[in-house]
Protein backbone atom coordinates (compact mmCIF):
# COMPACT_ATOMS: atom_id res chain seq x y z
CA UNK A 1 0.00 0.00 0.00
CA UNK A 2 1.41 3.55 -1.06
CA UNK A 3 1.91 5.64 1.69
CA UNK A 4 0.24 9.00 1.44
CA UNK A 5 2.74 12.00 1.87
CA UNK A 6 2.27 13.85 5.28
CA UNK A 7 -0.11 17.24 5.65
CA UNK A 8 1.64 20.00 4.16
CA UNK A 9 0.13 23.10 5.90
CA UNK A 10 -0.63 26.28 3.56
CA UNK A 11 1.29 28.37 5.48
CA UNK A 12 3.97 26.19 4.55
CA UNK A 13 3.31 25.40 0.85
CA UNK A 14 5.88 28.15 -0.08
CA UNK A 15 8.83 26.51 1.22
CA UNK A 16 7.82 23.54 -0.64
CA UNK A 17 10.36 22.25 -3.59
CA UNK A 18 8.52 22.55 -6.72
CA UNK A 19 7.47 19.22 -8.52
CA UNK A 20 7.00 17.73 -4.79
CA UNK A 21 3.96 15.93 -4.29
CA UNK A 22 2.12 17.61 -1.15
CA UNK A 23 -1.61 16.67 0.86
CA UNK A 24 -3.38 19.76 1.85
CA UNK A 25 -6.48 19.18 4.08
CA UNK A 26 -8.72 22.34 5.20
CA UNK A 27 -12.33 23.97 3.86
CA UNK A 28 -13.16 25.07 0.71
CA UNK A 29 -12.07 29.03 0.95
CA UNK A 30 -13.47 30.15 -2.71
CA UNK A 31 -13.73 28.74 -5.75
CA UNK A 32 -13.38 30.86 -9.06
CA UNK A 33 -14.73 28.51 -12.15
CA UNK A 34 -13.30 29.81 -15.67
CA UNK A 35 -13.92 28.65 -19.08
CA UNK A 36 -10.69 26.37 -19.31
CA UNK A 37 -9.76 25.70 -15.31
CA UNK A 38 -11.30 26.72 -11.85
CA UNK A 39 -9.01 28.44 -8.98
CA UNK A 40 -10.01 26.57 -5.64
CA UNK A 41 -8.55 28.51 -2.43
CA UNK A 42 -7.79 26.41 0.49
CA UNK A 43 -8.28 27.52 4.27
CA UNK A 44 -6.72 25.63 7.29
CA UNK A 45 -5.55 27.16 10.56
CA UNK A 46 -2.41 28.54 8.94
CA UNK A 47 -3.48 30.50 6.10
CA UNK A 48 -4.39 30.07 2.62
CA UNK A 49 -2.95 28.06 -0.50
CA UNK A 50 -4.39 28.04 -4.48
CA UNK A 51 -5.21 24.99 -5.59
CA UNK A 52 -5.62 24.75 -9.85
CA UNK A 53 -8.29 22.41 -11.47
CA UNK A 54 -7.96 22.24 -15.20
CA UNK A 55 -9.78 18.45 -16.35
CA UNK A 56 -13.13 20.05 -15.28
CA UNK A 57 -13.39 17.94 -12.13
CA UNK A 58 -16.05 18.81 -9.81
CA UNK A 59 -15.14 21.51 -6.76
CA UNK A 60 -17.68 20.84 -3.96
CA UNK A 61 -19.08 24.38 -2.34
CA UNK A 62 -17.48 26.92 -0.41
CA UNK A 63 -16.67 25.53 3.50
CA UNK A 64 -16.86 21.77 2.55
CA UNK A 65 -13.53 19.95 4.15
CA UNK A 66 -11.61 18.64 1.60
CA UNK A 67 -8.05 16.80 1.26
CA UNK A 68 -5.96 18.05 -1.75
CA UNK A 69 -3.24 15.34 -2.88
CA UNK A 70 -1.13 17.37 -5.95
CA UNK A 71 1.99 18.92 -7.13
CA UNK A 72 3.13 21.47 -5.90
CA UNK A 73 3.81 23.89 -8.40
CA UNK A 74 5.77 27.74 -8.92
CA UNK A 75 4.03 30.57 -10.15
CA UNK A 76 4.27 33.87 -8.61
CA UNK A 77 1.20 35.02 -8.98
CA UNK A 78 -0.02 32.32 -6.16
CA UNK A 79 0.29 33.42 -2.62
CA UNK A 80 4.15 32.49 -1.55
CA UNK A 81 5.11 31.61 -5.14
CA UNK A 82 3.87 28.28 -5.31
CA UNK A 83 0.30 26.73 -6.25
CA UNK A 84 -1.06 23.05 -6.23
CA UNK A 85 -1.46 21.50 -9.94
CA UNK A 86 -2.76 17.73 -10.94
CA UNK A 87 -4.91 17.87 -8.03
CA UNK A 88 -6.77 14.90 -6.51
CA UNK A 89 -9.94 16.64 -4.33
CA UNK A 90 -11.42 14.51 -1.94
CA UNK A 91 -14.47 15.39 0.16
CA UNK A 92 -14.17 14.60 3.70
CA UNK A 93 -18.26 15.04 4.52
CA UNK A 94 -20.87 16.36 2.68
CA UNK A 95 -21.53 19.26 0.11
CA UNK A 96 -21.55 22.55 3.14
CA UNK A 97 -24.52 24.67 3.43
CA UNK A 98 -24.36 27.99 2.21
CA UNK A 99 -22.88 30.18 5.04
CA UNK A 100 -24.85 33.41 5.95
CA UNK A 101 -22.13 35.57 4.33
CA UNK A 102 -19.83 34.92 2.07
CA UNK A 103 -16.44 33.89 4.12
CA UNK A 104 -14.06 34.53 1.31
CA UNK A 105 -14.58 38.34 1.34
CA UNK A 106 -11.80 40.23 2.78
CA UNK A 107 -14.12 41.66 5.60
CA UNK A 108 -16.93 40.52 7.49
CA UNK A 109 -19.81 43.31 6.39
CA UNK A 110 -22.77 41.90 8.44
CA UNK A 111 -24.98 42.97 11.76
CA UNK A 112 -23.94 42.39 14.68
CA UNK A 113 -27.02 39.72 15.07
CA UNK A 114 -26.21 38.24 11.87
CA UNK A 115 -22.67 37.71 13.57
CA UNK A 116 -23.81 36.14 16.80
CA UNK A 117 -26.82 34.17 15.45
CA UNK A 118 -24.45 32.25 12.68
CA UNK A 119 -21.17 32.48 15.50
CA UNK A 120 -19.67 29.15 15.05
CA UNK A 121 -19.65 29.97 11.23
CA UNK A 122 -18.81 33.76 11.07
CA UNK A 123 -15.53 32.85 13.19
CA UNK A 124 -14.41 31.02 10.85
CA UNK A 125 -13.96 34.41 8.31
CA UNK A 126 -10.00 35.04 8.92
CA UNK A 127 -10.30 38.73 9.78
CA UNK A 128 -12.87 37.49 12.10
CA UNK A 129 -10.76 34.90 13.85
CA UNK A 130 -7.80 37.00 14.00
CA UNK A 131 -9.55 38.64 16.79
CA UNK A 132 -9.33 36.01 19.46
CA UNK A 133 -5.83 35.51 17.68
CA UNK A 134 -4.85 38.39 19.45
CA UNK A 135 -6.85 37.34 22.54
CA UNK A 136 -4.79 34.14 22.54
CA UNK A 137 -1.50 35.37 22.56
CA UNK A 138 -2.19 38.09 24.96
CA UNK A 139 -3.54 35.18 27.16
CA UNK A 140 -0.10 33.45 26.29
CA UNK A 141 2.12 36.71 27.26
CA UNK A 142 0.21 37.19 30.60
CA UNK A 143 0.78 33.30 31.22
CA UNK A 144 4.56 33.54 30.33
CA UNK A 145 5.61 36.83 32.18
CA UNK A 146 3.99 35.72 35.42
CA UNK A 147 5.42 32.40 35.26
CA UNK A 148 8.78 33.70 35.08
CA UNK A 149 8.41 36.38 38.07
CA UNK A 150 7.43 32.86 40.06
CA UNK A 151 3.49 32.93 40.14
CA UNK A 152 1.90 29.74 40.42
CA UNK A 153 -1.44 28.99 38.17
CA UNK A 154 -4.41 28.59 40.17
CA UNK A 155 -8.01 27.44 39.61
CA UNK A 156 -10.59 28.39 42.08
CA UNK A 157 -14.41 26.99 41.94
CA UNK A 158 -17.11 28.79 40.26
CA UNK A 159 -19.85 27.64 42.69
CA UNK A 160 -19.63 29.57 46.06
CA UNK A 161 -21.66 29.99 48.64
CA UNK A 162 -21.91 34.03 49.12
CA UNK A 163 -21.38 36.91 46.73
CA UNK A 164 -17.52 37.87 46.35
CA UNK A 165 -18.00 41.10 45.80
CA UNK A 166 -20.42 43.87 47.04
CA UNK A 167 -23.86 44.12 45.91
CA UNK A 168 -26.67 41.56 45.05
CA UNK A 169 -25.65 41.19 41.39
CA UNK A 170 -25.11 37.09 41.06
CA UNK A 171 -26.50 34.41 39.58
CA UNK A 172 -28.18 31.79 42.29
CA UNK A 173 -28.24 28.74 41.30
CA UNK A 174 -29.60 25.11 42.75
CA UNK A 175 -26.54 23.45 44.26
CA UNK A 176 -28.07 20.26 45.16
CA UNK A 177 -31.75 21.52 47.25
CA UNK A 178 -29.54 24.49 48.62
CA UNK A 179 -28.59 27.97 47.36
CA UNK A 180 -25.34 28.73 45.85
CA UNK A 181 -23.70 30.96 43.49
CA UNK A 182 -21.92 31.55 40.26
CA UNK A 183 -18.29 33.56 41.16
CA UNK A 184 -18.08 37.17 40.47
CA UNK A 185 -14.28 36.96 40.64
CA UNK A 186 -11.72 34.36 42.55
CA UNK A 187 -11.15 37.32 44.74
CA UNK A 188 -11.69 35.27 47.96
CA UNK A 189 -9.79 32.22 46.90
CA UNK A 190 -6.81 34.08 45.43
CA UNK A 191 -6.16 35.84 48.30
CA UNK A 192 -6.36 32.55 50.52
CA UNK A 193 -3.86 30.86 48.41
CA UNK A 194 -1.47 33.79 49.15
CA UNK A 195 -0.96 32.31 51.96
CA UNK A 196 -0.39 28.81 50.29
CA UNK A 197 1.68 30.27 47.47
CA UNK A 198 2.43 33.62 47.50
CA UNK A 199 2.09 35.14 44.11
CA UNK A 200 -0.82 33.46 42.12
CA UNK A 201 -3.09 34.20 39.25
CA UNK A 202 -5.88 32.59 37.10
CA UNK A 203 -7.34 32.45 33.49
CA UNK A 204 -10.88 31.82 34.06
CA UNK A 205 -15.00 32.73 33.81
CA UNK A 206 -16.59 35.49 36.12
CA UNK A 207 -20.28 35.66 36.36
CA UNK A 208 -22.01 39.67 36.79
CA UNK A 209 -25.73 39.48 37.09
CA UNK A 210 -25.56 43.39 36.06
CA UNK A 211 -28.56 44.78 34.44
CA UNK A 212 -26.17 46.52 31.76
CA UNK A 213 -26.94 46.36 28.16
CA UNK A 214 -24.07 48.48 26.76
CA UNK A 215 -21.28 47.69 24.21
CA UNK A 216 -18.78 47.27 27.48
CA UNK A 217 -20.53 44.89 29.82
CA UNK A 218 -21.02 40.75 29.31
CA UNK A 219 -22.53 38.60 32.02
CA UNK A 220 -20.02 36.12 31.70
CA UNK A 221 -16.36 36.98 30.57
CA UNK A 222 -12.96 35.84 30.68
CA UNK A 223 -10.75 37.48 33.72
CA UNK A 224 -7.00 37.28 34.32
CA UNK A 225 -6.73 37.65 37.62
CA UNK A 226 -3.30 38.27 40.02
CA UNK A 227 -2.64 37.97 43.63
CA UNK A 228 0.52 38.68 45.32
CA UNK A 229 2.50 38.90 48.70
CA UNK A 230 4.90 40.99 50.55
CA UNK A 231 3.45 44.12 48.84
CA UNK A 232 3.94 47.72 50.47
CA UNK A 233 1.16 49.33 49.04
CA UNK A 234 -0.99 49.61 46.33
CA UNK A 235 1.94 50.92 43.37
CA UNK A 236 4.19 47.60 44.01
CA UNK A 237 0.97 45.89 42.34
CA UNK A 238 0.85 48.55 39.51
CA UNK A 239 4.61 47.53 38.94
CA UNK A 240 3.56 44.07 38.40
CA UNK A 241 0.36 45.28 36.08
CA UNK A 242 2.85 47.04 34.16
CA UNK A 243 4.91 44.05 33.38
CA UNK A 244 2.17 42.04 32.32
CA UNK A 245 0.74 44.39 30.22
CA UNK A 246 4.52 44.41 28.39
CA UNK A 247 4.40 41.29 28.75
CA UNK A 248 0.74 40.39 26.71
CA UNK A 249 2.09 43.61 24.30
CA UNK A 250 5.66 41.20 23.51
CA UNK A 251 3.37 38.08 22.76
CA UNK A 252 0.71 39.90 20.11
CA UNK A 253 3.66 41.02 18.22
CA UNK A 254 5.60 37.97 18.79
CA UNK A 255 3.05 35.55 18.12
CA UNK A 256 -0.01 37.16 16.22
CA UNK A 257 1.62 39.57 13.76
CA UNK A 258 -0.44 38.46 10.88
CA UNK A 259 -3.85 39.11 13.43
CA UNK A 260 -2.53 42.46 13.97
CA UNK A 261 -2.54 43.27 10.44
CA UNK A 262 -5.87 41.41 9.70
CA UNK A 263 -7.50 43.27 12.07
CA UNK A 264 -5.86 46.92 12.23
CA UNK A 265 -5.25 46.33 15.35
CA UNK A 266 -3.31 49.73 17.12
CA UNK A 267 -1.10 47.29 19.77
CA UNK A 268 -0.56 50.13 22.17
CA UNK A 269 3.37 50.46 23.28
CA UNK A 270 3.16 50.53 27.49
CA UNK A 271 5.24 53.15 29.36
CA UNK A 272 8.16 52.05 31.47
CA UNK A 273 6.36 54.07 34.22
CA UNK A 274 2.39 54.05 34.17
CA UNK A 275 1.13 57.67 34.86
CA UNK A 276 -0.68 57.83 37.69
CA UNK A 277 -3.52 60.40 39.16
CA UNK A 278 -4.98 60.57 42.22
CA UNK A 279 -9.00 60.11 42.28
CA UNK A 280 -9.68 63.81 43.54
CA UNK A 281 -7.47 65.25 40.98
CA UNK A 282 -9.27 63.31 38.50
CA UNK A 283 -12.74 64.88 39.23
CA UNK A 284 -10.96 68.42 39.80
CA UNK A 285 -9.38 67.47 35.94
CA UNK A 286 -12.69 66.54 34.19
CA UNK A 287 -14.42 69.05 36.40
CA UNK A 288 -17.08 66.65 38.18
CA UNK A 289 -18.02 67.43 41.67
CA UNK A 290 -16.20 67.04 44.59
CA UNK A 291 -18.18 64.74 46.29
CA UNK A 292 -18.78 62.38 43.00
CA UNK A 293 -18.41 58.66 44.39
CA UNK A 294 -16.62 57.10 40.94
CA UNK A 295 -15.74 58.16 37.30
CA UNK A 296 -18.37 57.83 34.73
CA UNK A 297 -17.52 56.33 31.28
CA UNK A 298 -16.98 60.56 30.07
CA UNK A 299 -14.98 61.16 32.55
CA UNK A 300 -12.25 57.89 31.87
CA UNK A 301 -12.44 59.34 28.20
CA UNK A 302 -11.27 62.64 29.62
CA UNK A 303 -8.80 61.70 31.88
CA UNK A 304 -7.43 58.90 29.15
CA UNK A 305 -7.13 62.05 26.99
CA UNK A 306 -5.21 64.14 29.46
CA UNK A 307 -2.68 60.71 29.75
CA UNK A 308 -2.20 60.64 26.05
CA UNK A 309 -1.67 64.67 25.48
CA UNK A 310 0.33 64.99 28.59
CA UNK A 311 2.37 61.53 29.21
CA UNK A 312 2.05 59.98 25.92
CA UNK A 313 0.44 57.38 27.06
CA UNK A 314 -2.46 55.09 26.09
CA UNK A 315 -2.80 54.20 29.98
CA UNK A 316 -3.16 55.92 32.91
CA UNK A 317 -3.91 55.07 36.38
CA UNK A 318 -6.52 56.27 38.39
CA UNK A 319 -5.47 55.55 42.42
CA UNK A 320 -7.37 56.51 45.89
CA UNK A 321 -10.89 55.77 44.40
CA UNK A 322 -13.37 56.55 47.38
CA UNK A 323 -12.79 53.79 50.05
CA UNK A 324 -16.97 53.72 49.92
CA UNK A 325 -17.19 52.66 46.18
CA UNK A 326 -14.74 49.85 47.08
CA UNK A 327 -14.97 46.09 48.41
CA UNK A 328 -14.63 45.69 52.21
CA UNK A 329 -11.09 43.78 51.83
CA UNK A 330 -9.69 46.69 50.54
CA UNK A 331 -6.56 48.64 52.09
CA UNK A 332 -7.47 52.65 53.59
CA UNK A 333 -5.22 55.09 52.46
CA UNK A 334 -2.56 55.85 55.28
CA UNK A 335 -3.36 59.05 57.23
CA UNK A 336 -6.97 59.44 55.17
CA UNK A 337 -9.55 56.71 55.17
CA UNK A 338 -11.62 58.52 52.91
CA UNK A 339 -9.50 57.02 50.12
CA UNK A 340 -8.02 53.84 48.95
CA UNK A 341 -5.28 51.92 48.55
CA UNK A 342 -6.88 50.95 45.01
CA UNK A 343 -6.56 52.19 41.43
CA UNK A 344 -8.44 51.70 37.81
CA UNK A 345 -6.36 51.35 34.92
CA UNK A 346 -7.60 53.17 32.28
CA UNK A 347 -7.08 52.05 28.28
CA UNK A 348 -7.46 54.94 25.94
CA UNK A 349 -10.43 55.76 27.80
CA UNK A 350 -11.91 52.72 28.79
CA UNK A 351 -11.75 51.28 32.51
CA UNK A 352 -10.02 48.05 32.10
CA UNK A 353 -8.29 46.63 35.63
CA UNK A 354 -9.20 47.10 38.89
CA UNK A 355 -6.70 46.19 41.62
CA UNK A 356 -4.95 47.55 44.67
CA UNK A 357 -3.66 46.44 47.98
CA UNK A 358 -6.08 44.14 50.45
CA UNK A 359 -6.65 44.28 54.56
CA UNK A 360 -4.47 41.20 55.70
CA UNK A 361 -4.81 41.66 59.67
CA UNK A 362 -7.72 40.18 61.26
CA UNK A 363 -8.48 42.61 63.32
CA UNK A 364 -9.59 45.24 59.88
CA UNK A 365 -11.38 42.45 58.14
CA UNK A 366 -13.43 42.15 62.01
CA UNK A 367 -14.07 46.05 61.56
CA UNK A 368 -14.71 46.12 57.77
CA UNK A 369 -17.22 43.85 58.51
CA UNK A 370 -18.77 45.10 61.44
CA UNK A 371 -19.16 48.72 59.90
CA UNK A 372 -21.03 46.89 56.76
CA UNK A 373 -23.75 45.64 59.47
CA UNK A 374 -22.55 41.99 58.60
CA UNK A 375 -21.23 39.12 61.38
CA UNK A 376 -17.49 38.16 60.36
CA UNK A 377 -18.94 34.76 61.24
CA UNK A 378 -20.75 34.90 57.59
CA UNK A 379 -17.32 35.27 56.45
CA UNK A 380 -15.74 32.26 58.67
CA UNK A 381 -13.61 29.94 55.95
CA UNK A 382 -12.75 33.05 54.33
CA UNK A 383 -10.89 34.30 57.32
CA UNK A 384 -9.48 31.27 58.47
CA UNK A 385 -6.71 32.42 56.10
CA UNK A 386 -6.18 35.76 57.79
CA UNK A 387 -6.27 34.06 61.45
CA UNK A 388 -2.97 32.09 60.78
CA UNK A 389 -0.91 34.73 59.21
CA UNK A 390 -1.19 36.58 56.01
CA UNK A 391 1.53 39.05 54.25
CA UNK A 392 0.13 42.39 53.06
CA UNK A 393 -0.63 41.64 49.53
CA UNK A 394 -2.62 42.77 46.83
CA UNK A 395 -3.74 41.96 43.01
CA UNK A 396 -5.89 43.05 40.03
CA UNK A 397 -8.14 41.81 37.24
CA UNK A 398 -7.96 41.96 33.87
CA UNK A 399 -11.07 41.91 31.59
CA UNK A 400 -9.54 39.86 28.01
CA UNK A 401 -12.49 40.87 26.30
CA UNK A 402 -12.45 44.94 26.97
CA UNK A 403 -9.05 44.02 26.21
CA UNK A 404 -9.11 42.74 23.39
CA UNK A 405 -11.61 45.15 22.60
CA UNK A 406 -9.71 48.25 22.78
CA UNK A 407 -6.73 47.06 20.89
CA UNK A 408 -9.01 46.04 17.66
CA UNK A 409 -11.18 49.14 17.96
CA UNK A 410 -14.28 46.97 18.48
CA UNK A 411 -17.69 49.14 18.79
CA UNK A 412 -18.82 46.23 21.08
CA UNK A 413 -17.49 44.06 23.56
CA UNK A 414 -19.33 41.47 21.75
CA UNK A 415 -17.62 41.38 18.46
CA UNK A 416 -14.78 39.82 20.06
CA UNK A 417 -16.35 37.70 22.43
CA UNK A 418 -16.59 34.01 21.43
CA UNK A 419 -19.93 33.14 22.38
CA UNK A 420 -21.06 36.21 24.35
CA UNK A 421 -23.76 36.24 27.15
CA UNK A 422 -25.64 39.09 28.02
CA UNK A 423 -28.97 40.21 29.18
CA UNK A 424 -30.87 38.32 25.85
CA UNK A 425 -28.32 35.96 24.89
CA UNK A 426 -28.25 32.42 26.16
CA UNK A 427 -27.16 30.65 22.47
CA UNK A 428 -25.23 29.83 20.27
């Protein structure tokens, strides 16, 4: 039995010697059908390769997986120089359905329903895909720079028993006859394993049960979340922010070039120092009211302007955010509890981390609780932690899809999301 040659991918074709037989497999990108020959484009997950058809055989439709057995062939009008010729087509399932736009185009012009409705299809559209391209290898950059400064990778359960965050806004669910919950963040379990470990983090779903319909909020999106020890404050944790964000920068340009250029994406270059401003200033800058408890989403577009025409900068850092407007684990500012040891990072414009140092002596989390009207015993496993000796520490969270998001230009978070869930959306 002749062996068959081994899968030549398409990104790969061009490196091919000419006159070697080569096996493509992948979907049927486009066919062009001429008088004398037809043009068949291949897609795989590498790219594209032209495929030539000139005894009149039959091409099945557009999106139909094939496997393309020729020779490979130079002519450089094919993409890399070199084409298949004497092809043998075979059709690895049936003829494909029509898809709701036509996937060869070189962008995706279609509603944003027509998009989500047909999702496991439109993805498939390369521009389209090179989005979570990008979302992939920033994904791989955060992974990779926190590795090296020693984090360990967590993961922390999903069903709780109590809200992690302030507010009412969760998803209850029926955890075998009793109540439970779907996380907000890790928040309470990354801090724990401080204690354990020392610097952690995790790549994982968060669940908001937020009444927002906007083009920035999802009920269920992907958070990269940090936790570390030994902090002094709430700038050691912007130092670490700052590397990561290098870090997820390095590994779009190292590993997603071609998504950048698909998708236009502006990969933002990230300061050696983030500029920082202090929450008062920041209502004094956009002129809001003294007393204003946070920033509203015209007020982050001012002060992301002021970053950009003063610093240079595409971030900025908004620190001491009202100690009111924040969780109960979080750290007073030192001489003036009215403020935080907590900051937003702003992306040209857009809120798009929220971290800052944590209470880690018993004693506050006792008071923090107390002055909420809540019993600390509510909060008993949680501070079992705190009870047998935790370092001041502190973290942040990361939203990949605002993200992702903001470096593609994306009028809604939704475009980039895989399968997004909102306040309608429960399918695909």
């Amino acid at each position: 039995m002749q062996t068959a040659p081994p899968r030549t991918l398409c990104s790969d074709l061009p490196t091919v010697t000419p006159g070697q037989t080569v096996r493509l497999q992948g979907w049927v990108h486009r066919r062009r059908e001429l008088s004398a020959l037809t043009f068949l484009v291949v897609r795989d997950r590498s790219g594209l390769a032209q495929v030539v058809v000139r005894d009149g055989s039959p091409v099945p439709p557009e999106e139909t997986t094939i496997e393309v057995s020729g020779v490979a062939t130079a002519n450089a009008q094919a993409p890399g120089g070199i084409e298949v010729t004497e092809p043998v087509i075979t059709a690895l399932t049936e003829p494909a359905a029509t898809p709701p736009a036509e996937l060869w185009r070189p962008s995706l012009d279609v509603s944003l329903p027509t998009l989500l409705d047909h999702a496991p299809v439109m993805w498939r559209h390369p521009a389209q895909r090179a989005r979570w391209e990008l979302a992939a290898a920033s994904v791989r950059g955060f992974r990779a720079t926190l590795d090296a400064a020693g984090f360990t990778e967590i993961q922390t359960p999903k069903f709780v028993a109590s809200a992690t965050e302030s507010g009412a806004n969760v998803f209850e669910v029926d955890y075998f006859g009793r109540p439970a919950y779907l996380a907000q963040s890790p928040q309470f379990y990354k801090q724990q394993l401080v204690g354990v470990f020392e610097r952690v983090y995790e790549v994982g779903p968060v669940f908001r049960a937020e009444p927002h319909d906007t083009v920035r909020h999802l009920a269920e999106y992907v958070s990269l979340d940090v936790e570390l020890g030994f902090v002094r404050d709430h700038r050691d944790v912007l130092a670490v922010l700052r590397e990561v964000l290098a870090g997820m920068v390095a590994a779009v340009h190292e590993h997603a070039g071609a998504a950048v250029e698909r998708t236009g994406a502006q990969v933002p270059v990230v300061p050696e120092e983030i500029p920082v401003i202090h929450f008062r200033d920041a209502l004094a800058l956009v002129g809001a009211p003294e007393d204003e408890p946070d920033l509203a989403p015209e007020h982050e577009r001012a002060v992301g302007a002021w970053a950009l025409a003063e610093h240079g900068s595409d971030f900025v850092a908004v620190e001491g955010y009202p100690m009111a407007k924040r969780p109960f684990y979080t750290h007073p500012w030192p001489g003036d509890e009215t403020w935080s040891n907590s900051f937003d990072l702003l992306f040209r414009g857009l809120e798009l981390v929220t971290g800052g140092q944590r209470l880690h002596r018993p004693s506050a989390y006792d008071a923090a609780i107390r002055a909420r009207g809540e019993d600390p015993a509510a909060y008993a496993t949680y501070l079992q932690a705190f009870e047998h000796g935790m370092p001041p520490h502190g973290g942040f969270a990361i939203g990949l899809e605002r993200w992702t998001a903001r470096l593609t230009g994306a009028a809604n978070i939704r475009e980039v999301t895989l399968f997004p869930r909102d306040l309608t959306r429960l399918t695909p």
